[in-house]
C-alpha atoms as a PDB file:
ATOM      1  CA  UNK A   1     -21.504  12.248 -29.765  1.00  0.00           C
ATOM      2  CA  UNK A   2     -21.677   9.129 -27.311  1.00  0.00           C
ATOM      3  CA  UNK A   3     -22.789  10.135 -23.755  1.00  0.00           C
ATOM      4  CA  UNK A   4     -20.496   9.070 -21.084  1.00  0.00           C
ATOM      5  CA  UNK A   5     -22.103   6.496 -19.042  1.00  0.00           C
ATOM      6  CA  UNK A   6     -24.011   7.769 -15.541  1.00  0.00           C
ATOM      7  CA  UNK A   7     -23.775   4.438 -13.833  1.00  0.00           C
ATOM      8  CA  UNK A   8     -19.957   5.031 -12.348  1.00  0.00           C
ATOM      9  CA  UNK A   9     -21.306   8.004 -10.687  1.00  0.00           C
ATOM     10  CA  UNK A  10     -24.554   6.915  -9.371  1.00  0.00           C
ATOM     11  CA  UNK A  11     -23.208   3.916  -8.091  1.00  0.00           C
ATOM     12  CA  UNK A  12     -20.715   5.876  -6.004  1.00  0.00           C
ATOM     13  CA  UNK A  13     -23.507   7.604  -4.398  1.00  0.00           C
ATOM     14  CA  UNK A  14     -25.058   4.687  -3.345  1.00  0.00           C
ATOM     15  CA  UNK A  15     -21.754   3.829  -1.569  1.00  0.00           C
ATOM     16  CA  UNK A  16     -21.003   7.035  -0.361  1.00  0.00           C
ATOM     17  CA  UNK A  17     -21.960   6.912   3.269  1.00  0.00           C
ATOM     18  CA  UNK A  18     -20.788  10.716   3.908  1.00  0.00           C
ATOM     19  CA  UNK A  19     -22.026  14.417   3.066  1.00  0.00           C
ATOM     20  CA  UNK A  20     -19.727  15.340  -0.444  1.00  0.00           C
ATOM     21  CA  UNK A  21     -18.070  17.842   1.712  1.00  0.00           C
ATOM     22  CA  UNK A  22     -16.455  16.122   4.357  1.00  0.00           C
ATOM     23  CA  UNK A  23     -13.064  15.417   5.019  1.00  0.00           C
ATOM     24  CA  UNK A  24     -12.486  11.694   4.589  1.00  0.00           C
ATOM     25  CA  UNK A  25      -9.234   9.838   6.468  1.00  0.00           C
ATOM     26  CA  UNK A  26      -7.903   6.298   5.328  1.00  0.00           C
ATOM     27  CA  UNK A  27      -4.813   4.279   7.012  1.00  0.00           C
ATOM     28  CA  UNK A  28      -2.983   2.332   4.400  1.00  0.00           C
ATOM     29  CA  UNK A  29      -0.858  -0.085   5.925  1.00  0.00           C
ATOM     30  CA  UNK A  30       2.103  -1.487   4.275  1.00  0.00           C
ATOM     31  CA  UNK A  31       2.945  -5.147   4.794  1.00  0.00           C
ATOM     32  CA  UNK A  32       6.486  -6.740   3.606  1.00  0.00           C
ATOM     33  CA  UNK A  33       9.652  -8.410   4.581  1.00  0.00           C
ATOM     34  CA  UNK A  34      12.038  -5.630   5.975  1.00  0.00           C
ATOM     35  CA  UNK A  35      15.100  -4.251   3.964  1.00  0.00           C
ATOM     36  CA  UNK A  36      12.834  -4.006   0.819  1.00  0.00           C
ATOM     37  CA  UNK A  37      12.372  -0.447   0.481  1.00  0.00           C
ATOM     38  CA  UNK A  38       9.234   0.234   1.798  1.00  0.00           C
ATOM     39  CA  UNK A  39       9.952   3.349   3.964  1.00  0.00           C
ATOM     40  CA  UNK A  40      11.702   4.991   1.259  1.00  0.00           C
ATOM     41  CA  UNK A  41       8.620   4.284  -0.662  1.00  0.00           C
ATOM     42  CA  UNK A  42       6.439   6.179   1.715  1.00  0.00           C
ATOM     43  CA  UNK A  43       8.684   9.130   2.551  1.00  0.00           C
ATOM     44  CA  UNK A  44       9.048   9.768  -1.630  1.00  0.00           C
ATOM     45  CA  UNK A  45       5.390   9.343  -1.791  1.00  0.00           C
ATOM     46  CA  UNK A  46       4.800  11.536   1.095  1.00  0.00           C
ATOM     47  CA  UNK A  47       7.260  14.391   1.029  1.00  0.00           C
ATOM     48  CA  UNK A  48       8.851  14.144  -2.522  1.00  0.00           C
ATOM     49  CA  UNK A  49      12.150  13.970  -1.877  1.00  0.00           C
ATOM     50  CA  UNK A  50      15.131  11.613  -1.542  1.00  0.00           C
ATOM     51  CA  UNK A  51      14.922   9.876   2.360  1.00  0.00           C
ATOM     52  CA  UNK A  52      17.487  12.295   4.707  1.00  0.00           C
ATOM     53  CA  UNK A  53      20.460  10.590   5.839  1.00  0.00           C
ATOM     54  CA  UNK A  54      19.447  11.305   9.729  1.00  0.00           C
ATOM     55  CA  UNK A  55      16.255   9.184   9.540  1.00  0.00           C
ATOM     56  CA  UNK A  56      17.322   6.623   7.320  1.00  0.00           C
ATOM     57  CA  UNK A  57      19.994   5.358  10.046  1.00  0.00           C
ATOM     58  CA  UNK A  58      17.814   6.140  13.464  1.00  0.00           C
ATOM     59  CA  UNK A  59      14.947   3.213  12.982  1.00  0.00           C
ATOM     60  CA  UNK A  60      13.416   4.995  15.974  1.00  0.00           C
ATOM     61  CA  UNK A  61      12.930   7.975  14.478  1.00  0.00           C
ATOM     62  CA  UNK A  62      10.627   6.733  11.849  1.00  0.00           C
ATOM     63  CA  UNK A  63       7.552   7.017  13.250  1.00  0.00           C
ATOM     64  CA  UNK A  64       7.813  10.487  13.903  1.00  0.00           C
ATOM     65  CA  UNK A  65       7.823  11.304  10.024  1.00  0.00           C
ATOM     66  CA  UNK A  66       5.756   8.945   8.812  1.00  0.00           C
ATOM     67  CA  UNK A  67       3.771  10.726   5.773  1.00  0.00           C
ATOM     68  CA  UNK A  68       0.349  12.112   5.556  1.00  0.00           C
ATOM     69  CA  UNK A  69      -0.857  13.631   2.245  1.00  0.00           C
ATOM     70  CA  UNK A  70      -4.143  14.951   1.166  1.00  0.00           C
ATOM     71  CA  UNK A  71      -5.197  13.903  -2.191  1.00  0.00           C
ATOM     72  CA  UNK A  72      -8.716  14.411  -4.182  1.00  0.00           C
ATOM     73  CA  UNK A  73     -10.074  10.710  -5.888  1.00  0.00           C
ATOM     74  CA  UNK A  74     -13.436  11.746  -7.673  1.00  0.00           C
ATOM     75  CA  UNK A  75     -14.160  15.129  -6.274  1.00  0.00           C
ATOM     76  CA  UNK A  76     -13.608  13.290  -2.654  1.00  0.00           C
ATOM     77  CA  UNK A  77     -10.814  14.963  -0.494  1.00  0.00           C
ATOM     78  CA  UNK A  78      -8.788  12.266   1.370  1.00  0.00           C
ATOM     79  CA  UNK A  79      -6.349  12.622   4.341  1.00  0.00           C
ATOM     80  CA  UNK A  80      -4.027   9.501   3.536  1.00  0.00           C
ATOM     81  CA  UNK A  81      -1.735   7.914   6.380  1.00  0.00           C
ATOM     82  CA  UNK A  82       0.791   5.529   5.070  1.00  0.00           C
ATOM     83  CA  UNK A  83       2.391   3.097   7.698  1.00  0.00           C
ATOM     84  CA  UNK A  84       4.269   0.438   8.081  1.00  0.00           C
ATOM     85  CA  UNK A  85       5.340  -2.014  11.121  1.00  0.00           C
ATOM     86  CA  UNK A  86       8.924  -1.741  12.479  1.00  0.00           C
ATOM     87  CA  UNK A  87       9.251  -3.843  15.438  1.00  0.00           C
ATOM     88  CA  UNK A  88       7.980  -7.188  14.510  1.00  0.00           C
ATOM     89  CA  UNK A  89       9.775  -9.362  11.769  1.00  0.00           C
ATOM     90  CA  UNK A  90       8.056 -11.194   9.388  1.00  0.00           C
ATOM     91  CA  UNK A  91       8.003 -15.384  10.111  1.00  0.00           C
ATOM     92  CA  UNK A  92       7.763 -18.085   7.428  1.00  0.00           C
ATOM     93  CA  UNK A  93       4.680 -19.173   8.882  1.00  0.00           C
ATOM     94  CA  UNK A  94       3.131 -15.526   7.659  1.00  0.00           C
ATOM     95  CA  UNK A  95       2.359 -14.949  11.452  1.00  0.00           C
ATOM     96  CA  UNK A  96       0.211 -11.449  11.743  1.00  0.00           C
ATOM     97  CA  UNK A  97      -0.101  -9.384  14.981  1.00  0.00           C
ATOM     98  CA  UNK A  98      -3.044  -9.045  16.097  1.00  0.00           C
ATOM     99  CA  UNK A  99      -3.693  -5.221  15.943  1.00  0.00           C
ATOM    100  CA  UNK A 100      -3.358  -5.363  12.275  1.00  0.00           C
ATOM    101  CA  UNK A 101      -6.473  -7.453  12.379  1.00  0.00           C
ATOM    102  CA  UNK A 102      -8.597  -5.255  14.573  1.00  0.00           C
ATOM    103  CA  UNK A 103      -7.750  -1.790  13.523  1.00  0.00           C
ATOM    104  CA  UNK A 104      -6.935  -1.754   9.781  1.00  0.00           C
ATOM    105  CA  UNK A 105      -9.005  -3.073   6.722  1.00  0.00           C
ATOM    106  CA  UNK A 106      -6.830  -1.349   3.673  1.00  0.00           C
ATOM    107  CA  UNK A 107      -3.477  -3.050   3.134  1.00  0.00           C
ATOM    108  CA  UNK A 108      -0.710  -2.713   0.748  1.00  0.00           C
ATOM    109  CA  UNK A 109       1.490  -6.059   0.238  1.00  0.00           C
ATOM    110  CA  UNK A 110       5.024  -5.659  -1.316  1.00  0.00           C
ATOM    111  CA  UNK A 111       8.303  -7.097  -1.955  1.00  0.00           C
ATOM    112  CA  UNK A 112      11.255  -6.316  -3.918  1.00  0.00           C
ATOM    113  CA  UNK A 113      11.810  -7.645  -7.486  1.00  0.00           C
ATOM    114  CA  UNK A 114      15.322  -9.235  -6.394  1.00  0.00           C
ATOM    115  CA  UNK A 115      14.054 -10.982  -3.306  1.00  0.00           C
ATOM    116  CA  UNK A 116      12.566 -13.742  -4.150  1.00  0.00           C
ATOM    117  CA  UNK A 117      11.984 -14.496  -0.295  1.00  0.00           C
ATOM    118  CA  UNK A 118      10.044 -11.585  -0.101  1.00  0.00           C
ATOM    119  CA  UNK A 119       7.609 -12.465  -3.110  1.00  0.00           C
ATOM    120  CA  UNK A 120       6.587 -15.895  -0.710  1.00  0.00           C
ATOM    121  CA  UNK A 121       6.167 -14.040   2.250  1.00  0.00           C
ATOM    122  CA  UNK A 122       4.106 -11.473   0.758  1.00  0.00           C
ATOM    123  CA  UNK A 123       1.645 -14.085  -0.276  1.00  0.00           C
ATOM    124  CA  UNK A 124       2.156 -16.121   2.688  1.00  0.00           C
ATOM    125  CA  UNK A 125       0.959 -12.822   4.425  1.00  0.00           C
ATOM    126  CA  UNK A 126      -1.866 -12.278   1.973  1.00  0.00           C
ATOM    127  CA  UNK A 127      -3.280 -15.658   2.812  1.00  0.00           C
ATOM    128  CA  UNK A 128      -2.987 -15.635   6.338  1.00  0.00           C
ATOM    129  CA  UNK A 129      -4.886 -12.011   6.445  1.00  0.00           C
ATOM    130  CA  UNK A 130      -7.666 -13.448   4.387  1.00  0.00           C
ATOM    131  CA  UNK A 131      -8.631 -16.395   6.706  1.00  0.00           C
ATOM    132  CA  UNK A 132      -8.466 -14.113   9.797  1.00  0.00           C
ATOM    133  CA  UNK A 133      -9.412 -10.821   9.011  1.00  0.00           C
ATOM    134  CA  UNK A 134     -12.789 -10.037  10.817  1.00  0.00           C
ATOM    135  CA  UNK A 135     -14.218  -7.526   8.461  1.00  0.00           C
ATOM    136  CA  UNK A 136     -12.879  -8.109   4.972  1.00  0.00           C
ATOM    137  CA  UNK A 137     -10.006  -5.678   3.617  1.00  0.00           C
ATOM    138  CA  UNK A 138      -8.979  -3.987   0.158  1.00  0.00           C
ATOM    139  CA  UNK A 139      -5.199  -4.552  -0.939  1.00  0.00           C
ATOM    140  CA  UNK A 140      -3.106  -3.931  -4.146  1.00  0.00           C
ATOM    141  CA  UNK A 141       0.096  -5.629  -4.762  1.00  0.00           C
ATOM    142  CA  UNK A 142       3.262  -3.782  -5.203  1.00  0.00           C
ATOM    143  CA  UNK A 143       6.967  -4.877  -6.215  1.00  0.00           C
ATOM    144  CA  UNK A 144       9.631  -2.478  -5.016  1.00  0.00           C
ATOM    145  CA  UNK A 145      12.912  -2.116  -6.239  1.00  0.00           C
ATOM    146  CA  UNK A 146      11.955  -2.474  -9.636  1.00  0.00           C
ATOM    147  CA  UNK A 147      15.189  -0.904 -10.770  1.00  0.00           C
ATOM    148  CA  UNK A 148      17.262  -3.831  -9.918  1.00  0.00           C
ATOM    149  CA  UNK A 149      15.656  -5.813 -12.549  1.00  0.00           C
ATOM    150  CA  UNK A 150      18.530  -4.492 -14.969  1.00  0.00           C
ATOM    151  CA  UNK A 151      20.971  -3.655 -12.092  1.00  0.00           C
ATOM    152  CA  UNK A 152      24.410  -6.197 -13.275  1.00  0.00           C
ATOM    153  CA  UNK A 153      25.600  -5.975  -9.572  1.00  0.00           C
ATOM    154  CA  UNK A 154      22.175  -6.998  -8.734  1.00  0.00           C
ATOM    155  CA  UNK A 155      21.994  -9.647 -11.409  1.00  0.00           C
ATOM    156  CA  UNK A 156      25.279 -11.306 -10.913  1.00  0.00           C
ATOM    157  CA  UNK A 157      24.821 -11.219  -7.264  1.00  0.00           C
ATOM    158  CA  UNK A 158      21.353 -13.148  -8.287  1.00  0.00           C
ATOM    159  CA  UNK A 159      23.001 -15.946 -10.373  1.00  0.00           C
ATOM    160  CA  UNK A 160      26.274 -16.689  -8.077  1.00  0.00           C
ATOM    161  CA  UNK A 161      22.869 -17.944  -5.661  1.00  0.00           C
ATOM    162  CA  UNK A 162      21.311 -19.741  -8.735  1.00  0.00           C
ATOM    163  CA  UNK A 163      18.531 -16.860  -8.666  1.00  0.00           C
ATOM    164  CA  UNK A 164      16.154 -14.824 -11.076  1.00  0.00           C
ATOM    165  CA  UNK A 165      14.404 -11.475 -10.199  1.00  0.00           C
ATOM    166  CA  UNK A 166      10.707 -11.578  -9.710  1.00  0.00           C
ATOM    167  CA  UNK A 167       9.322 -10.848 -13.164  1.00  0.00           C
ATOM    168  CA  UNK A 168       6.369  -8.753 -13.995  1.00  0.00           C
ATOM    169  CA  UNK A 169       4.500 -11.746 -15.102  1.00  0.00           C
ATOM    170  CA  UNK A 170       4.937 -13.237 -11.727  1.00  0.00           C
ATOM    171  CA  UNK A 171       3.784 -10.713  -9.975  1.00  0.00           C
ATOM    172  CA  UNK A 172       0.781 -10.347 -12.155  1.00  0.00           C
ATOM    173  CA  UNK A 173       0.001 -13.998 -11.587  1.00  0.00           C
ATOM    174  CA  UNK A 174       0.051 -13.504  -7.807  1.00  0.00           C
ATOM    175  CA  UNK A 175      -2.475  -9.939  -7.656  1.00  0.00           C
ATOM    176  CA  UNK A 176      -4.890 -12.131 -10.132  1.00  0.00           C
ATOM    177  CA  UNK A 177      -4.650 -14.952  -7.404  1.00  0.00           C
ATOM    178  CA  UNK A 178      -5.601 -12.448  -4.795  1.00  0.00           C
ATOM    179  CA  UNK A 179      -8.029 -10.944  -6.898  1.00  0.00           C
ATOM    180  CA  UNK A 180      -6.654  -7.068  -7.435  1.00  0.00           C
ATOM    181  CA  UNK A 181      -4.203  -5.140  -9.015  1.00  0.00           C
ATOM    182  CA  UNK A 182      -0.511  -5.044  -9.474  1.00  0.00           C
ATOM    183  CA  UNK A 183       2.121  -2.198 -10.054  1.00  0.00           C
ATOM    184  CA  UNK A 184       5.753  -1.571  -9.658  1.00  0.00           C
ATOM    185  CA  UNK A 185       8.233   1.054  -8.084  1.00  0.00           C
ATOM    186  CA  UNK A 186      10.785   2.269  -8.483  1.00  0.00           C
ATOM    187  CA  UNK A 187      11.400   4.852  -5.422  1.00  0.00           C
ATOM    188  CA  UNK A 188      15.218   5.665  -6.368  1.00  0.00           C
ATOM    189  CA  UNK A 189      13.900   6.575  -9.738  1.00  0.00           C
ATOM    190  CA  UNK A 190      10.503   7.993  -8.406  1.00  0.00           C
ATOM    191  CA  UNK A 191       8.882   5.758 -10.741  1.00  0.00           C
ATOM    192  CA  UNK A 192       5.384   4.128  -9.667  1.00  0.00           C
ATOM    193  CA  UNK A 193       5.535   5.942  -6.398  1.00  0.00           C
ATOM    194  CA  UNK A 194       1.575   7.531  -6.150  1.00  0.00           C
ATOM    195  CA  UNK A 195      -0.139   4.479  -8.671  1.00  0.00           C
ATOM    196  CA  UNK A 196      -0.313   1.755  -5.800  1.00  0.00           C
ATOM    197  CA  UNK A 197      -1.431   4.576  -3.063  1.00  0.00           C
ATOM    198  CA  UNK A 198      -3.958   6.475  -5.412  1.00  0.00           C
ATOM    199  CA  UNK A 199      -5.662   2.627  -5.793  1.00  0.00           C
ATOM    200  CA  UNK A 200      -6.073   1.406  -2.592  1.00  0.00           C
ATOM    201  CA  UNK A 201      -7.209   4.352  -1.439  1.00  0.00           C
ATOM    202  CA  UNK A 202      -9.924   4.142  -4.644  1.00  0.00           C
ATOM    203  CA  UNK A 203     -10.793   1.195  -3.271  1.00  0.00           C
ATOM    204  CA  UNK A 204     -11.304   1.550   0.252  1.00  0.00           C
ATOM    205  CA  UNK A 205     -13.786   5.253  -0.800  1.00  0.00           C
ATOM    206  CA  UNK A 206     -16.107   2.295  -2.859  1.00  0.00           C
ATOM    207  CA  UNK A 207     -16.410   0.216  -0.069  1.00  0.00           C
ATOM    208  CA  UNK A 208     -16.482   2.176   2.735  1.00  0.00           C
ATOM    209  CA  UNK A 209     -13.407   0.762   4.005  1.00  0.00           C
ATOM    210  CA  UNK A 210     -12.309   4.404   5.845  1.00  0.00           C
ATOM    211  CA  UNK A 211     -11.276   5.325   9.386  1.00  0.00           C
ATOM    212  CA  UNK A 212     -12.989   8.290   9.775  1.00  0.00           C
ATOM    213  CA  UNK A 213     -15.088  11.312   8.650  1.00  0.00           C
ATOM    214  CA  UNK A 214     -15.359  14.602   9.883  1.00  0.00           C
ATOM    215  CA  UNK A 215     -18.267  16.635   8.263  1.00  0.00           C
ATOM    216  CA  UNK A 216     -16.306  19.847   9.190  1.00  0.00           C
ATOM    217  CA  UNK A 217     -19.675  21.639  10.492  1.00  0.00           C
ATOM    218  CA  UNK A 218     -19.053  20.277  14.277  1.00  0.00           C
ATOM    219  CA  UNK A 219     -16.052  19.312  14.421  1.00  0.00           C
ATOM    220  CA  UNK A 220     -17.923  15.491  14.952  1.00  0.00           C
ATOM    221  CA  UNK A 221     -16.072  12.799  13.954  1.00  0.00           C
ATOM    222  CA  UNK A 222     -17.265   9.245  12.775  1.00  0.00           C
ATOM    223  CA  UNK A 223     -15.372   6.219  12.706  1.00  0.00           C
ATOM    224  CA  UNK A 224     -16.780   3.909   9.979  1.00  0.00           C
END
């Protein structure tokens, strides 16, 4: 019998920059054009279930329900916040407000497979983050909507513009150009939903990319 390499785990503890049993919190925030699905996204990732009627129509009530989970990535238990920004819309120049900059290091950038818009301003996002972020961030790429790829309405609507849905090639291209991964989603189909979340959040534990800790002993709480 082989033995299962040691260096995975002993690398992690030289990372690890808390006690194994404290309770670990991580932002993820969610960067895209709007009208691509990304709040359905989070509320099927969060609460597992179809978005109600009530909050998909009041915009202002969003914020109120946006999802926290707890989840457990190698033997670490995480308190996951997923948000996304409402009341700014994305420009061509990839323009980013500034609190994004200062108070978040783990992103997610997405864009629906029959937008093609949204695939440019995605990257034009990811480039403009990477020349002004202070700190360094993680990130994994996402393309919503992946449903429509075989949609007809979707399709024809596509070709009467002289347009092609993002393919999964393309959007691998792109994540190797920003140097991470890629996945797809399908929220209407609760396809995909947890892979993109699960990763980032895997990424941000092995490099200490977190917003807090709390060792649960004194109630102390550290913001890394």
């Amino acid at each position: 019998m082989v033995k299962k390499s040691s260096s995975s785990k002993s690398k992690k503890s030289q990372t690890r920059r808390w006690p194994v049993d404290a309770q670990v919190e991580v932002e993820v925030f969610v960067v895209g054009s709007p009208g691509i699905g990304r709040y359905t996204w989070i509320w099927k990732w969060g609460y597992n279930q179809n978005l109600p009627e009530f909050i998909r129509n009041q915009v202002a009530n969003r914020f109120q329900h946006l999802p926290t989970r707890k989840i457990e990535i190698d033997s670490d238990r995480v308190s996951v916040t997923v948000l996304y920004n409402l009341y700014f819309e994305i420009k061509d120049e990839g323009i980013l407000p500034r609190y994004l900059l200062d108070e978040f290091n783990v992103y997610i950038f997405c864009f629906s497979v029959a937008d093609r818009a949204s695939f440019r301003t995605a990257e034009r996002y990811w480039e403009r983050l990477k020349l002004e972020h202070p700190s360094g961030f993680v990130t994994v790429l996402v393309g919503l909507k992946a449903d429509l790829r075989t949609d007809p309405d979707t399709l024809a609507a596509l070709e009467e513009r002289n347009e092609k849905v993002i393919s999964p090639e393309e959007g691998q291209r792109l994540a190797s150009k920003m140097g991470t991964k890629y996945f797809e989603c399908s929220a209407i189909n609760f396809e995909g939903i947890h892979e993109p979340i699960s990763e980032v959040v895997s990424l941000a534990l092995a490099t200490n990319k977190v917003k807090a800790i709390n060792t649960g002993k004194d109630g102390c709480c550290s913001i890394i």
